[in-house]
C-alpha atoms as a PDB file:
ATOM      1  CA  UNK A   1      67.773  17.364 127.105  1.00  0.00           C
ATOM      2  CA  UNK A   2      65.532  18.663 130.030  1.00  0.00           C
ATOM      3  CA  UNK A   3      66.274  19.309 133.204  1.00  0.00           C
ATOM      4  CA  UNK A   4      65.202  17.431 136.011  1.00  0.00           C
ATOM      5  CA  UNK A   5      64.141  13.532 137.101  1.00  0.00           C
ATOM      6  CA  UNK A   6      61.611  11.320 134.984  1.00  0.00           C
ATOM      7  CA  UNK A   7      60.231   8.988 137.553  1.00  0.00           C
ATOM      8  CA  UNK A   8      57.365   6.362 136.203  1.00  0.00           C
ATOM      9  CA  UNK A   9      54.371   6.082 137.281  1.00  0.00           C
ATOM     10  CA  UNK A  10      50.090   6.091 136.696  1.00  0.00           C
ATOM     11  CA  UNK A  11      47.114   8.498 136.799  1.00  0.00           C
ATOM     12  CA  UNK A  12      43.639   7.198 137.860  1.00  0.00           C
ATOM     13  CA  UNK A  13      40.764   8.885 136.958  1.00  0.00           C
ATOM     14  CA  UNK A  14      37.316   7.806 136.081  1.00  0.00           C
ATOM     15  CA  UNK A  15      38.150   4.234 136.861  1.00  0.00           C
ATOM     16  CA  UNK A  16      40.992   4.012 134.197  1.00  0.00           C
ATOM     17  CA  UNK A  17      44.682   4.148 135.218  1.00  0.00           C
ATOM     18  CA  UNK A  18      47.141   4.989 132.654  1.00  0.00           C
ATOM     19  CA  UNK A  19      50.912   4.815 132.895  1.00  0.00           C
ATOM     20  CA  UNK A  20      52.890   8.732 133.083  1.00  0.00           C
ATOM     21  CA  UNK A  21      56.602   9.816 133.087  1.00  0.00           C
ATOM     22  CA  UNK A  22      56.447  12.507 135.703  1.00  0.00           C
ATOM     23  CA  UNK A  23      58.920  15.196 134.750  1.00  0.00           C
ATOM     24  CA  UNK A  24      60.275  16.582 138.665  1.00  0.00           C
ATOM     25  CA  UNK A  25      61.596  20.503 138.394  1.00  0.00           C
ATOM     26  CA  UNK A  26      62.604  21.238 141.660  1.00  0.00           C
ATOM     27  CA  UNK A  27      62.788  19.475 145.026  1.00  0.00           C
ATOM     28  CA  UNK A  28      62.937  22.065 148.376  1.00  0.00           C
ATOM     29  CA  UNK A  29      63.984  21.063 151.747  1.00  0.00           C
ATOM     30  CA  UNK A  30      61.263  22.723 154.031  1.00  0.00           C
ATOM     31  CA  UNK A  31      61.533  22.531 157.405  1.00  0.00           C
ATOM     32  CA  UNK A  32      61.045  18.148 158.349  1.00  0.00           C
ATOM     33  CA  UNK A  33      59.762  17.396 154.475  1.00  0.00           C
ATOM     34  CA  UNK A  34      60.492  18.066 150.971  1.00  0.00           C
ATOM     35  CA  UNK A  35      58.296  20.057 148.189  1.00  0.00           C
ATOM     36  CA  UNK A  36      58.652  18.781 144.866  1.00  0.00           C
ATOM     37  CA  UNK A  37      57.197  20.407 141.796  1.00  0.00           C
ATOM     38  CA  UNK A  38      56.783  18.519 138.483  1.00  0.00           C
ATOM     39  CA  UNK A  39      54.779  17.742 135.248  1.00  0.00           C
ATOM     40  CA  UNK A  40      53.336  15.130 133.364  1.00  0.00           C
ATOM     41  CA  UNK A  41      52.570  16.272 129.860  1.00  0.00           C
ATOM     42  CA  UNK A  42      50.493  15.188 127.059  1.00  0.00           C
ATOM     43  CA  UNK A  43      48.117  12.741 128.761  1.00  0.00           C
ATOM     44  CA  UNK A  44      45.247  11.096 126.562  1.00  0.00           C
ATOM     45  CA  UNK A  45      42.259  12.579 128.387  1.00  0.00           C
ATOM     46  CA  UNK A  46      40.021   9.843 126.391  1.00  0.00           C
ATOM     47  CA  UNK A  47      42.285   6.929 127.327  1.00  0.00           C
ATOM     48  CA  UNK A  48      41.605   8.348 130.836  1.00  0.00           C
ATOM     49  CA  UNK A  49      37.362   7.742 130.372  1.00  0.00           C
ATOM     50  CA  UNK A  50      37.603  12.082 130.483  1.00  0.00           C
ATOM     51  CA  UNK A  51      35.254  12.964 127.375  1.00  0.00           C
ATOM     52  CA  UNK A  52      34.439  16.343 125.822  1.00  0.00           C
ATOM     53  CA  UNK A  53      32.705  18.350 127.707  1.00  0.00           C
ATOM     54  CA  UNK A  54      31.811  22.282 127.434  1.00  0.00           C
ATOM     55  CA  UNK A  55      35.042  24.605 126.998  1.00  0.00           C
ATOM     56  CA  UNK A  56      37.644  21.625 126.574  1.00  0.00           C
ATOM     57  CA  UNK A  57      39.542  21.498 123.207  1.00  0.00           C
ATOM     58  CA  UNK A  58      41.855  18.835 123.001  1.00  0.00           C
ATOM     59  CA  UNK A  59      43.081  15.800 123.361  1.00  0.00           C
ATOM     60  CA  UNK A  60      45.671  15.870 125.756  1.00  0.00           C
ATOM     61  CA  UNK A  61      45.817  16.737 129.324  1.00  0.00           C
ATOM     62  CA  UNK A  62      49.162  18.129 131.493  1.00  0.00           C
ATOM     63  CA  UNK A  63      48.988  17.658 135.189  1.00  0.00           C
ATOM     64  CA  UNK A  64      50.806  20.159 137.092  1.00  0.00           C
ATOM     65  CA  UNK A  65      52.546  18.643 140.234  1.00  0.00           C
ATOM     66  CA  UNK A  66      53.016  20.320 143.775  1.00  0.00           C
ATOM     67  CA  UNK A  67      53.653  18.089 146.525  1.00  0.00           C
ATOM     68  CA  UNK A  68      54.446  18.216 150.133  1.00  0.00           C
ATOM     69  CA  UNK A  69      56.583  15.012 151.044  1.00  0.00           C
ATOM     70  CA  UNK A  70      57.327  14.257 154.952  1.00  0.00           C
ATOM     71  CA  UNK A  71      58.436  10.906 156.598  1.00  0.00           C
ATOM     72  CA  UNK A  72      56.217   8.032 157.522  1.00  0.00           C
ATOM     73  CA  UNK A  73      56.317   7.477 161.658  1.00  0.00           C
ATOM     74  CA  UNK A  74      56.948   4.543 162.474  1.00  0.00           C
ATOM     75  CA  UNK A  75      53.833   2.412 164.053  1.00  0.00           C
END
């Protein structure tokens, strides 16, 4: 079992959205917000309209998550 939250959600790119479980690591209180750090893993880059280009081997993509999160004001 892994540590951590899965929270659901999507990643657009190229015009295609596809749905992700976002694995969060960590969540920091800094000063008035929160920093949380997570992962998405194993993303089909091809289901995502990103095709081969030079360097990439591959099918799958991780996106690496670090996030500053502060309240709305109201208005």
């Amino acid at each position: 079992m892994e540590d951590g939250w899965l929270v659901s959600g999507s990643v657009t790119a190229h015009g295609n959205t596809v749905p992700v479980g976002l694995r969060i690591h960590r969540v920091i209180v800094e000063g008035t917000g929160l920093r949380v750090n997570g992962r998405a893993e194993h993303m089909d880059r091809t289901a995502l309209g990103v095709t081969g280009s030079r360097g990439m081997v591959g099918l799958d993509l991780d996106l690496e998550l670090d996030a500053f999160l502060i309240p709305a004001t109201p208005g």
